[in-house]
Protein backbone atom coordinates (compact mmCIF):
# COMPACT_ATOMS: atom_id res chain seq x y z
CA UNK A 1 1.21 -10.43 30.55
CA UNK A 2 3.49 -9.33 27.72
CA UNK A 3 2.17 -6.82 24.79
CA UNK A 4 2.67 -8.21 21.34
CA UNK A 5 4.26 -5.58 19.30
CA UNK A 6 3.51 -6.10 15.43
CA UNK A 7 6.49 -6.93 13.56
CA UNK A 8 5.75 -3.88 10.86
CA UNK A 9 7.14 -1.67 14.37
CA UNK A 10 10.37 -3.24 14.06
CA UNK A 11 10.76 -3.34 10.53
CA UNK A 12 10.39 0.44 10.59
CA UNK A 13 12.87 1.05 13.21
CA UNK A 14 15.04 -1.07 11.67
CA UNK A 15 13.95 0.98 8.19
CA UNK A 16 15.10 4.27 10.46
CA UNK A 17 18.27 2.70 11.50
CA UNK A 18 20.46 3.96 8.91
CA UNK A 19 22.07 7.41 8.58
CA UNK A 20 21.53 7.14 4.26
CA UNK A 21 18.03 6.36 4.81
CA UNK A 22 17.18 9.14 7.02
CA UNK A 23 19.22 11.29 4.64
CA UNK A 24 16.72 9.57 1.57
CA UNK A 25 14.01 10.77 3.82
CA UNK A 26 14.73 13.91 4.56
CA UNK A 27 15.23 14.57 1.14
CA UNK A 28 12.13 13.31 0.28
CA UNK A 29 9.98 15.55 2.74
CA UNK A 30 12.16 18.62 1.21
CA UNK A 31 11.63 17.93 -1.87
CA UNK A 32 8.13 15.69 -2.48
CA UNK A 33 9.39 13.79 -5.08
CA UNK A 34 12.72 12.77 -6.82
CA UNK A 35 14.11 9.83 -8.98
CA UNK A 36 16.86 7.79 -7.87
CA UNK A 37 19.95 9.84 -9.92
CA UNK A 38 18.84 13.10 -7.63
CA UNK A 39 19.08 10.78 -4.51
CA UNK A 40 22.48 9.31 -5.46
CA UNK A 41 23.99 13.05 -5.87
CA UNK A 42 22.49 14.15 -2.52
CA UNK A 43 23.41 11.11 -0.65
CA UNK A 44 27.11 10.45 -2.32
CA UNK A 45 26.99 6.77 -2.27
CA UNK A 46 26.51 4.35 -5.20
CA UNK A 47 23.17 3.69 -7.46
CA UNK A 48 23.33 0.27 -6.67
CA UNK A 49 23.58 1.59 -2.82
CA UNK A 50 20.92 3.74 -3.22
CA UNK A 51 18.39 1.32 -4.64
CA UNK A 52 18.71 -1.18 -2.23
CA UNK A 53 18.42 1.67 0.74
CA UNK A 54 15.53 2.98 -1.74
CA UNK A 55 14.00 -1.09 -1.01
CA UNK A 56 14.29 -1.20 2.63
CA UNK A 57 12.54 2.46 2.79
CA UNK A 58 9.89 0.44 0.33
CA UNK A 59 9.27 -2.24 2.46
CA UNK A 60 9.04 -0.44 5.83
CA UNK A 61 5.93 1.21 4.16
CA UNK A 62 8.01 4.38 4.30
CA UNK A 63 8.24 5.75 0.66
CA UNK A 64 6.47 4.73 -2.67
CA UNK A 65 7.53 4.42 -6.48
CA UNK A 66 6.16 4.65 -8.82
CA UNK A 67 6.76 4.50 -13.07
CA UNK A 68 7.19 7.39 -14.82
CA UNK A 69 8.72 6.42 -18.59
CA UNK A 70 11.56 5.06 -17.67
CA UNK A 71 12.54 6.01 -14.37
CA UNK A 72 10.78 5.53 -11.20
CA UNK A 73 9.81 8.25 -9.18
CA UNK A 74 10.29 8.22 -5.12
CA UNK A 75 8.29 10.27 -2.58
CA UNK A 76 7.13 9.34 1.31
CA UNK A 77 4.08 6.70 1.58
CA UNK A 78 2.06 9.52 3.13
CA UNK A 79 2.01 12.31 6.20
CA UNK A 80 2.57 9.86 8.84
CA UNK A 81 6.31 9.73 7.59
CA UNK A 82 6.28 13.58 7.20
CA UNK A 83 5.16 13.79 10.93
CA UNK A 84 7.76 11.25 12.16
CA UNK A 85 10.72 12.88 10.69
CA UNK A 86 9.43 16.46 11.54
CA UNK A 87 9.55 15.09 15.34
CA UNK A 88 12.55 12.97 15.23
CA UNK A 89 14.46 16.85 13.88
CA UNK A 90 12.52 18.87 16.48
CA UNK A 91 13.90 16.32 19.19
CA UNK A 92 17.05 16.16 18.19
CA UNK A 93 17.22 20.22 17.46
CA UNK A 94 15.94 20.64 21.41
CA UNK A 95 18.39 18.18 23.09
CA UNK A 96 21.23 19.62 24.97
């Protein structure tokens, strides 16, 4: 017998898949919150880039907007991310 896995698994590896969107993330935990003009100058790749990378990240559950005057503001959908990307660098920082 084969376990289902729910499709919202894949969509967030998929979401993780990208070295921009782990960048975004990073970010993000560093520094809570930022609007997407910040992200493009940390990231160096186009707004247009950037937003779309910004919708993926949305729709893996990953980070939330929301409106502030004119701009939307960008920060992770809640400690779950925080924990995942804290692991993902302490794995990384202990292979050899």
């Amino acid at each position: 017998m084969t376990e289902e896995i729910n499709p919202r698994f894949f969509q967030l590896t998929r979401a993780l898949n990208h070295p921009v969107r782990i960048q975004i993330l990073n970010y993000l935990m560093k520094h809570q919150k930022s609007n997407v003009n910040s992200i493009v100058a940390i990231v160096n790749v186009s707004q247009p880039a950037v937003s779309r990378h910004l919708r993926i990240l949305l729709d893996a559950y990953l980070v939330i907007g929301h409106q502030v005057g004119k701009e939307k503001i960008y920060q992770l959908a809640d400690t779950h991310v925080e924990k995942i990307l804290e692991l993902l660098n302490q794995h990384v920082r202990e292979i050899k």
